[in-house]
PDB file of N, CA and C in Angstrom:
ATOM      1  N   UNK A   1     -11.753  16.501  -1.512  1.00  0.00           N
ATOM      2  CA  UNK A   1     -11.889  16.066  -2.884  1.00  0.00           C
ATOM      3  C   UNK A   1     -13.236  15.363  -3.030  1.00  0.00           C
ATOM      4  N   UNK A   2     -14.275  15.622  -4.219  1.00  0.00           N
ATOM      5  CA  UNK A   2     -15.060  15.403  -4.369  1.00  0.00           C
ATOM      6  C   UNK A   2     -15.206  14.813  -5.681  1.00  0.00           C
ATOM      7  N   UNK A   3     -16.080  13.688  -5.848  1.00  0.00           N
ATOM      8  CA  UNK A   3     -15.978  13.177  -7.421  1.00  0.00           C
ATOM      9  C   UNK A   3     -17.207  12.251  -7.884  1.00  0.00           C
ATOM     10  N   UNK A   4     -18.187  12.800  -8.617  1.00  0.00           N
ATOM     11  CA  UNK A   4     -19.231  12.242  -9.062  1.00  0.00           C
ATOM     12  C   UNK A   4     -19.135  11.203 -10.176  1.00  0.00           C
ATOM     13  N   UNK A   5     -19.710  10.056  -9.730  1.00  0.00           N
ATOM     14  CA  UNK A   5     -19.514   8.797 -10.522  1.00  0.00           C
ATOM     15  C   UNK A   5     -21.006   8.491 -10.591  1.00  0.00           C
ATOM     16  N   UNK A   6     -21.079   8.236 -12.346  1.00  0.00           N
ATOM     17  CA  UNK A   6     -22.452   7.471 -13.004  1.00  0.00           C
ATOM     18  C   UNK A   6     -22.665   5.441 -12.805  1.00  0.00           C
ATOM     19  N   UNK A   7     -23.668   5.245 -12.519  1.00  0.00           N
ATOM     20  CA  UNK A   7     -23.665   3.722 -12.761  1.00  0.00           C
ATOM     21  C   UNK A   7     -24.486   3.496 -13.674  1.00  0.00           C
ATOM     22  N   UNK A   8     -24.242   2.791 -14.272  1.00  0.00           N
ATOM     23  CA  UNK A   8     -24.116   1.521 -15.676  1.00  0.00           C
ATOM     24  C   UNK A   8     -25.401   1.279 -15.107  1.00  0.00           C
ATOM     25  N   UNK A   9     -25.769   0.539 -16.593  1.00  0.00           N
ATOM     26  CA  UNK A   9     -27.144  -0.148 -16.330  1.00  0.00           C
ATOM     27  C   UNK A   9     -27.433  -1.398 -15.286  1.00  0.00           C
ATOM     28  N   UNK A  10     -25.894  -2.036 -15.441  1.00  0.00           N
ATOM     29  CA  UNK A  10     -25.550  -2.961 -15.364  1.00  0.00           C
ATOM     30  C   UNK A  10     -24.898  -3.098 -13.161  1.00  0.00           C
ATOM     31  N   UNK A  11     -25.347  -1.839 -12.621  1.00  0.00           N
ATOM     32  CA  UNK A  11     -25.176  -1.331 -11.749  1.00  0.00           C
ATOM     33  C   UNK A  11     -23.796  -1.384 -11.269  1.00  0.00           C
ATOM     34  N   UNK A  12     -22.581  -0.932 -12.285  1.00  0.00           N
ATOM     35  CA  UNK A  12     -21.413  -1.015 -12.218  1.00  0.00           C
ATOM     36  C   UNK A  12     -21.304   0.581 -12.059  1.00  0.00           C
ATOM     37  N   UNK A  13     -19.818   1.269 -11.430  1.00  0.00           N
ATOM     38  CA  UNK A  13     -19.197   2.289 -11.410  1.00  0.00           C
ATOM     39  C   UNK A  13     -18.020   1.852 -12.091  1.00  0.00           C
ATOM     40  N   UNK A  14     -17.691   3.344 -12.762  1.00  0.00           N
ATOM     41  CA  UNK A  14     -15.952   3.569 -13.065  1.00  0.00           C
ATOM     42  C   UNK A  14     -15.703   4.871 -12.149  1.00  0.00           C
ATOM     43  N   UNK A  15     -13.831   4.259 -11.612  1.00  0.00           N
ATOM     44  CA  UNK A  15     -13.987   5.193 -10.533  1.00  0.00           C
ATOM     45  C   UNK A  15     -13.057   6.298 -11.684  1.00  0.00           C
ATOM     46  N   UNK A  16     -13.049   7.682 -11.291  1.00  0.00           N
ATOM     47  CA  UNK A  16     -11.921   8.534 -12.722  1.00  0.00           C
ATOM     48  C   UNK A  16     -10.635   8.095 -12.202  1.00  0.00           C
ATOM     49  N   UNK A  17      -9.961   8.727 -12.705  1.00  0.00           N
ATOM     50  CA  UNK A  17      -8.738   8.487 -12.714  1.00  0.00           C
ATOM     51  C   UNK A  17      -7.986   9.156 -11.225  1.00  0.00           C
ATOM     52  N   UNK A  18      -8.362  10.695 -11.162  1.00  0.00           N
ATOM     53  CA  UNK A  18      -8.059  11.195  -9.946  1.00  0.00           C
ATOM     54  C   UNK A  18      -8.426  10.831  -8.610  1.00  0.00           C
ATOM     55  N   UNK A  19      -9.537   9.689  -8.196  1.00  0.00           N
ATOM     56  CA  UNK A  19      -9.704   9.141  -7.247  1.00  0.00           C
ATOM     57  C   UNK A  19      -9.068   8.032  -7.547  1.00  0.00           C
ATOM     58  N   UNK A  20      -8.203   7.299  -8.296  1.00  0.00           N
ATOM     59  CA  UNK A  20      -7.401   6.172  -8.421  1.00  0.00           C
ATOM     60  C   UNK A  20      -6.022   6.599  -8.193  1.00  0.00           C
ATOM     61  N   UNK A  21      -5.845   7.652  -8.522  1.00  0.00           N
ATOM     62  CA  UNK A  21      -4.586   8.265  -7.847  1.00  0.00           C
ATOM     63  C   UNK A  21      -4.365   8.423  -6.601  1.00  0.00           C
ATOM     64  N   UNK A  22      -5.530   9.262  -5.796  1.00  0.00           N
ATOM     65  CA  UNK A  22      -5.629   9.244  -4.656  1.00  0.00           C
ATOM     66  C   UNK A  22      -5.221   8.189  -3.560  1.00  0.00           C
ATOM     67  N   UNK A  23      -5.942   7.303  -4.268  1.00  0.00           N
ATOM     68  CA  UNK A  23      -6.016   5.973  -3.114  1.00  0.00           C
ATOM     69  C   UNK A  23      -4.551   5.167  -3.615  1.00  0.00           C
ATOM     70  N   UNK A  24      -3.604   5.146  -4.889  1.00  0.00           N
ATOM     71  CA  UNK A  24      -2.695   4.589  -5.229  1.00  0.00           C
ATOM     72  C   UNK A  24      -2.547   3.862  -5.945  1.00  0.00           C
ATOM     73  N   UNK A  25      -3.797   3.323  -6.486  1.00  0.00           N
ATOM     74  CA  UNK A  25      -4.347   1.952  -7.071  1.00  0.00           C
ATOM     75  C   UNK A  25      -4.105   2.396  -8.489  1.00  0.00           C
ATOM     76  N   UNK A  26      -3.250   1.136  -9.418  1.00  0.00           N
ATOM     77  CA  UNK A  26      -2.967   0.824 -10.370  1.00  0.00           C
ATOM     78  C   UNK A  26      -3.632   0.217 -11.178  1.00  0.00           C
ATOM     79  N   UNK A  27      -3.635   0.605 -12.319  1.00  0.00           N
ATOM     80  CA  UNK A  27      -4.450  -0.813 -13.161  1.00  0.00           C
ATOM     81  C   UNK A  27      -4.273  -2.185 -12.589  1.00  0.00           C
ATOM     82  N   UNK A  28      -5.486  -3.139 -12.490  1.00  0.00           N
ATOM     83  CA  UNK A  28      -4.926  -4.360 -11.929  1.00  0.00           C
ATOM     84  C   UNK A  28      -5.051  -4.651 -10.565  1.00  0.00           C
ATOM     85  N   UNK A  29      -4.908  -3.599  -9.525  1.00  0.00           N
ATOM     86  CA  UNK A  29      -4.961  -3.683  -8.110  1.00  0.00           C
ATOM     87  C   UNK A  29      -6.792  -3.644  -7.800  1.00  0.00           C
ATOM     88  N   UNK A  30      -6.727  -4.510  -6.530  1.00  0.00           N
ATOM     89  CA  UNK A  30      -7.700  -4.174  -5.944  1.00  0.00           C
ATOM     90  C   UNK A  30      -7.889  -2.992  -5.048  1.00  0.00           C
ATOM     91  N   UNK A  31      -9.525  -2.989  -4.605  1.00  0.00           N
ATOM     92  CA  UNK A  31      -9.547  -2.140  -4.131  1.00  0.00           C
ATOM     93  C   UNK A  31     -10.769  -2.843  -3.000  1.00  0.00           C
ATOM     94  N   UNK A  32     -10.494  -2.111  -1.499  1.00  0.00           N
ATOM     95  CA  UNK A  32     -11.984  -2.942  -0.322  1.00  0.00           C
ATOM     96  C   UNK A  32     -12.922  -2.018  -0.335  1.00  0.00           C
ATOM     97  N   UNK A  33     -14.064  -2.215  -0.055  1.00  0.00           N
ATOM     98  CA  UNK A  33     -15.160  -1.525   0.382  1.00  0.00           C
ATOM     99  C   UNK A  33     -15.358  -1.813   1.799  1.00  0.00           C
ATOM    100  N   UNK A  34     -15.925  -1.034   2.362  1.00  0.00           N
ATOM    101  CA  UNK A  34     -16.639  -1.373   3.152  1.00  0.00           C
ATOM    102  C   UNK A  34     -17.929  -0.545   3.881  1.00  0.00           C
ATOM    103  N   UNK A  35     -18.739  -1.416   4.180  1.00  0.00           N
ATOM    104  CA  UNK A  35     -19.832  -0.614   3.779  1.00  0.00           C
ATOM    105  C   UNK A  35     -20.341   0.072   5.943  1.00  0.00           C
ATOM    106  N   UNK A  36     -20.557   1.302   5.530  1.00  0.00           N
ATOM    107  CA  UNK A  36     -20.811   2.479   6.654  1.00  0.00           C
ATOM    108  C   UNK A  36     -22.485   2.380   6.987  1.00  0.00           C
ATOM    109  N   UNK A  37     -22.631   2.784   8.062  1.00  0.00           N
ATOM    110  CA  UNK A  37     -23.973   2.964   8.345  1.00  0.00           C
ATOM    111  C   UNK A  37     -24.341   4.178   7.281  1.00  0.00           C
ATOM    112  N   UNK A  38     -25.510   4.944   7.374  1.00  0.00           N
ATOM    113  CA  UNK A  38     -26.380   5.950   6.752  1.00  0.00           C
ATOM    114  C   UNK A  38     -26.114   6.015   5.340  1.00  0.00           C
ATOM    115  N   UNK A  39     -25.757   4.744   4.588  1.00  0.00           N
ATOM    116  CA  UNK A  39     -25.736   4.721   3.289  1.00  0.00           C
ATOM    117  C   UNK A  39     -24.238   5.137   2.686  1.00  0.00           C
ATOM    118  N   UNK A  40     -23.124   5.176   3.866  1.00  0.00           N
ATOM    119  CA  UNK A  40     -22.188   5.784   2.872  1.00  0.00           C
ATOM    120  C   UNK A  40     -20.577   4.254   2.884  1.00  0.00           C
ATOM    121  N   UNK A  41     -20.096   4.409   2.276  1.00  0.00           N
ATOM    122  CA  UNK A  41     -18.638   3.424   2.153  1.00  0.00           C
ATOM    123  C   UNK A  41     -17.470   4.297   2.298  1.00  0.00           C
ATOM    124  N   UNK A  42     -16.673   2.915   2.575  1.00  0.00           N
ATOM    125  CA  UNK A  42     -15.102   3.526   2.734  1.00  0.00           C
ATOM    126  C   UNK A  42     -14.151   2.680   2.194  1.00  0.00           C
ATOM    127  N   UNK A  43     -13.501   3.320   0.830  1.00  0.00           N
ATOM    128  CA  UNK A  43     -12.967   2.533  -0.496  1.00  0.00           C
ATOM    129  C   UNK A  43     -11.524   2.824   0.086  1.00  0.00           C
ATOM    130  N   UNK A  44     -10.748   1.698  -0.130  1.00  0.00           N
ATOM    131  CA  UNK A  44      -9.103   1.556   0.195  1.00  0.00           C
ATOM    132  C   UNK A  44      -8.706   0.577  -0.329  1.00  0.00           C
ATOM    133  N   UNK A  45      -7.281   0.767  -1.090  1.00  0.00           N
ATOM    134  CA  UNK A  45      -6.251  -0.427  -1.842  1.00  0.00           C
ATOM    135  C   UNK A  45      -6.960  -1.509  -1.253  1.00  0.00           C
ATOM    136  N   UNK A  46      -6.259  -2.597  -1.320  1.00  0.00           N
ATOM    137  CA  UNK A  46      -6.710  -3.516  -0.933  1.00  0.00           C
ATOM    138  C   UNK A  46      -5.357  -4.280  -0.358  1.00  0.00           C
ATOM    139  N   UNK A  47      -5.512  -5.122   0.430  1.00  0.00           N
ATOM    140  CA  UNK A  47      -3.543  -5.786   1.270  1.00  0.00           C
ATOM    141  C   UNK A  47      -3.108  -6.058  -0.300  1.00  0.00           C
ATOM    142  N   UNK A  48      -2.053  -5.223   0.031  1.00  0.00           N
ATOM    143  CA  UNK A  48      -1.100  -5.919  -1.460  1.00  0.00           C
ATOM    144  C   UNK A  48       0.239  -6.270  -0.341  1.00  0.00           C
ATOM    145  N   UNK A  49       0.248  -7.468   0.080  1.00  0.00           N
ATOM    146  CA  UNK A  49       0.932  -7.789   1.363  1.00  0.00           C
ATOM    147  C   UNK A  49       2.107  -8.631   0.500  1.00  0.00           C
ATOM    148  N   UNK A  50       1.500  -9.220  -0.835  1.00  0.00           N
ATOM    149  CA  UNK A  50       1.815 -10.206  -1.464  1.00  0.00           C
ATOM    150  C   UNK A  50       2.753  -9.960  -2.605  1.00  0.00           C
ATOM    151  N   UNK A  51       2.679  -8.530  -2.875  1.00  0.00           N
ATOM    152  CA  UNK A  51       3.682  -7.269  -3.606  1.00  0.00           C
ATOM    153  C   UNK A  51       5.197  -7.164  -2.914  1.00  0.00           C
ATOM    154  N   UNK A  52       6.259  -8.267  -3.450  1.00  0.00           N
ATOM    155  CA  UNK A  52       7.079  -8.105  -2.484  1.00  0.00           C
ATOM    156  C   UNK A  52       7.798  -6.219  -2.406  1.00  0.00           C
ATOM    157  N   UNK A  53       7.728  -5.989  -3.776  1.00  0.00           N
ATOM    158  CA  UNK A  53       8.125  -4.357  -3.939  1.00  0.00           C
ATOM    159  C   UNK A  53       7.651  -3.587  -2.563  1.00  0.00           C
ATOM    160  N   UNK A  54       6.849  -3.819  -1.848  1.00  0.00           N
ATOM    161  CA  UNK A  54       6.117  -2.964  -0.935  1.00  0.00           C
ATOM    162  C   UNK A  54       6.828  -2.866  -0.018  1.00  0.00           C
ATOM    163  N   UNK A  55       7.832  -3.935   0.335  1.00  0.00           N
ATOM    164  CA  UNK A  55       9.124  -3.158   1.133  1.00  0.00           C
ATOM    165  C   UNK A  55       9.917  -3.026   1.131  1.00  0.00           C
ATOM    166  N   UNK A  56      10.739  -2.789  -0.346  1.00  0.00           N
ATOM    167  CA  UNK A  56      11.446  -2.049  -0.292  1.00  0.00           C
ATOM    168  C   UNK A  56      11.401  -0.412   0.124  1.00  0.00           C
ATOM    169  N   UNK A  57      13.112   0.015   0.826  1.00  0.00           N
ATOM    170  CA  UNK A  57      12.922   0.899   1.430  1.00  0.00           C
ATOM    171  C   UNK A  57      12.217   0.849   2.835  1.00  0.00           C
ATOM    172  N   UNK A  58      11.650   0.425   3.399  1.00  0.00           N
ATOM    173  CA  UNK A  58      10.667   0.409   4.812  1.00  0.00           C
ATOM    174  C   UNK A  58      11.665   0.897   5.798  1.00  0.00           C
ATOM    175  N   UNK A  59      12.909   0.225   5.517  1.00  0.00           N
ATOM    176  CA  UNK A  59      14.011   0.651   7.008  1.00  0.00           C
ATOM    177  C   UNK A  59      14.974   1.431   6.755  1.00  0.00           C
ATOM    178  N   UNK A  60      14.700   2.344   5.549  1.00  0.00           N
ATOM    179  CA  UNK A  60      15.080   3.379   4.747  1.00  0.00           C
ATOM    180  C   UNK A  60      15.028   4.075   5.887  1.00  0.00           C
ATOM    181  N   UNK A  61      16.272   5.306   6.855  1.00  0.00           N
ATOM    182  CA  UNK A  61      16.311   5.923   7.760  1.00  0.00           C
ATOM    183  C   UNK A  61      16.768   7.211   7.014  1.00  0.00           C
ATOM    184  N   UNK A  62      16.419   8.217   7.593  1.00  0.00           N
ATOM    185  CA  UNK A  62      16.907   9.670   6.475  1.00  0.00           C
ATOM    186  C   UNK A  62      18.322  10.009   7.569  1.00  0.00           C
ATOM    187  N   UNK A  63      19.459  10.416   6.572  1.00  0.00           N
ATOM    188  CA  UNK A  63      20.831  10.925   7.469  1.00  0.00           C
ATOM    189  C   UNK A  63      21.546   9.384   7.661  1.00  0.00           C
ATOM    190  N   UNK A  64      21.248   7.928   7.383  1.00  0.00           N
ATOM    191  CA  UNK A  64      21.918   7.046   8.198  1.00  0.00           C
ATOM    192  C   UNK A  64      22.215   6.132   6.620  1.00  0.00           C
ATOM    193  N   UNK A  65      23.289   5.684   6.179  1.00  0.00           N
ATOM    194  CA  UNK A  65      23.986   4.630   5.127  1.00  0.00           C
ATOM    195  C   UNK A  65      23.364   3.749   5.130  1.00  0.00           C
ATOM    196  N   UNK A  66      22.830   3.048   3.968  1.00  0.00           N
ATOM    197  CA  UNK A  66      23.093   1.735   4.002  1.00  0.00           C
ATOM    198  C   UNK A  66      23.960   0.548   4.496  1.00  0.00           C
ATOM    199  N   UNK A  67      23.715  -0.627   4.879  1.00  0.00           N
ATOM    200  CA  UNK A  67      24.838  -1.558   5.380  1.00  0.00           C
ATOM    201  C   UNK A  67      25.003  -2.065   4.385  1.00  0.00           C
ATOM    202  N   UNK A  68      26.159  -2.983   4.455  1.00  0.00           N
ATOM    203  CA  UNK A  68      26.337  -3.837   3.051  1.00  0.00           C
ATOM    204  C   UNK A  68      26.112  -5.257   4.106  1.00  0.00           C
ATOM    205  N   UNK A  69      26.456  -6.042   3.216  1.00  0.00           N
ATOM    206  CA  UNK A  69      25.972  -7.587   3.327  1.00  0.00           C
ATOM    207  C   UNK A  69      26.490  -7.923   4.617  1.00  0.00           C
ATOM    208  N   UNK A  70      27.742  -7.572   4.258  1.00  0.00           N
ATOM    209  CA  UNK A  70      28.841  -8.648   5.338  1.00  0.00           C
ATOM    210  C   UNK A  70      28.381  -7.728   6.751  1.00  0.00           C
ATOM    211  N   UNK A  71      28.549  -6.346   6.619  1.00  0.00           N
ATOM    212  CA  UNK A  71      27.947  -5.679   8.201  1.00  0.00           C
ATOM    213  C   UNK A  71      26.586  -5.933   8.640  1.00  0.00           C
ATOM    214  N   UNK A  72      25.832  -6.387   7.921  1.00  0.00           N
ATOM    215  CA  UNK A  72      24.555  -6.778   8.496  1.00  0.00           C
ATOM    216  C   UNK A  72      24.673  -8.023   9.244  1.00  0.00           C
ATOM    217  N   UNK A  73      25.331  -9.365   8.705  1.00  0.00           N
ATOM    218  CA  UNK A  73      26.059 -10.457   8.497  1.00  0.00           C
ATOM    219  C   UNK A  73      26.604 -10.558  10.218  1.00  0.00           C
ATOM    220  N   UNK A  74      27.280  -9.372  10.104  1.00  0.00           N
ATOM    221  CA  UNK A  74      28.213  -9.057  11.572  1.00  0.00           C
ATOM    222  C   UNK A  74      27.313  -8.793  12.796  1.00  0.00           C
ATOM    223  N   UNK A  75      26.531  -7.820  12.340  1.00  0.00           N
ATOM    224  CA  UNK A  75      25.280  -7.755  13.477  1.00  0.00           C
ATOM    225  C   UNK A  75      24.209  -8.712  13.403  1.00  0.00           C
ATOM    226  N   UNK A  76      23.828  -9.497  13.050  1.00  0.00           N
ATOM    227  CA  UNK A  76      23.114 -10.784  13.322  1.00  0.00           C
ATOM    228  C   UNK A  76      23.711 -11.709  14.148  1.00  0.00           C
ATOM    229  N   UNK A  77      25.135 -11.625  13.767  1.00  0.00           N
ATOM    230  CA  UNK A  77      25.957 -12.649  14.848  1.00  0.00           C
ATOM    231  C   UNK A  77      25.860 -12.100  16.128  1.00  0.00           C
ATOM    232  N   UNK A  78      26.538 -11.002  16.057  1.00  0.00           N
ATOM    233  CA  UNK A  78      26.638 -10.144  17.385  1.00  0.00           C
ATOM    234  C   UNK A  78      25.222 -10.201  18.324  1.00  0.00           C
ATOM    235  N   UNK A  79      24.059 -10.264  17.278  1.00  0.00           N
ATOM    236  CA  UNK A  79      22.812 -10.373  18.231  1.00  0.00           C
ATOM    237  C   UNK A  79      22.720 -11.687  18.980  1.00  0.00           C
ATOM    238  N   UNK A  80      22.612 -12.271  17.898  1.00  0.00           N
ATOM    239  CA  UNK A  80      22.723 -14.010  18.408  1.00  0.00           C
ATOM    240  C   UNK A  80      23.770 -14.542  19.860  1.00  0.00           C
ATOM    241  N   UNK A  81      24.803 -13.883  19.320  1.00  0.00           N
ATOM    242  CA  UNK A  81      25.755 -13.901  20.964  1.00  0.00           C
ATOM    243  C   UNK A  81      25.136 -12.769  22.122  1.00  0.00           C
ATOM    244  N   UNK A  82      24.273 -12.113  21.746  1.00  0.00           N
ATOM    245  CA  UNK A  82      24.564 -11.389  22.687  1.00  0.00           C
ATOM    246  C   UNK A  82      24.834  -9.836  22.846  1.00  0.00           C
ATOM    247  N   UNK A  83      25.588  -9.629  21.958  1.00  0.00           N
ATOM    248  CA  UNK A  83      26.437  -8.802  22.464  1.00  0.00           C
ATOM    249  C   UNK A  83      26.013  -6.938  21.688  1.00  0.00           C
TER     250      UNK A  83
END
């Protein structure tokens, strides 16, 4: 994917829309730079660590139930003893 961006007088870019998709970034979110040897960068979200939404799902397993409260409840104990 390739995408040509103009700068402002003001030596600002707008990035389009399809490279904001790409990377995930929402209105509002940041985004890092960082800058490469031979003149080039490497643009990525930025830690949205602070987004508690970001984990939901994480221990989402495909084929395996959800636990409910009290069985999770049960295996915390069970760890704690041991067992």
């Amino acid at each position: 994917m390739a995408a040509e961006l103009s700068v402002t007088a003001k030596g600002q870019i707008t990035l389009k829309r399809s490279v904001l998709e790409h990377l995930g970034v929402r209105p509002g979110q940041k985004v890092e730079v960082d800058l490469l040897p031979n003149g080039r960068v490497e643009l990525r979200p930025a830690n949205t660590s602070r987004d508690i939404s970001a984990v939901f799902g994480v221990l989402k397993r495909e084929g395996q139930r959800a636990l409910t409260l009290e069985e999770m409840q049960k295996a915390i104990i069970a760890g704690a003893r041991g067992k």
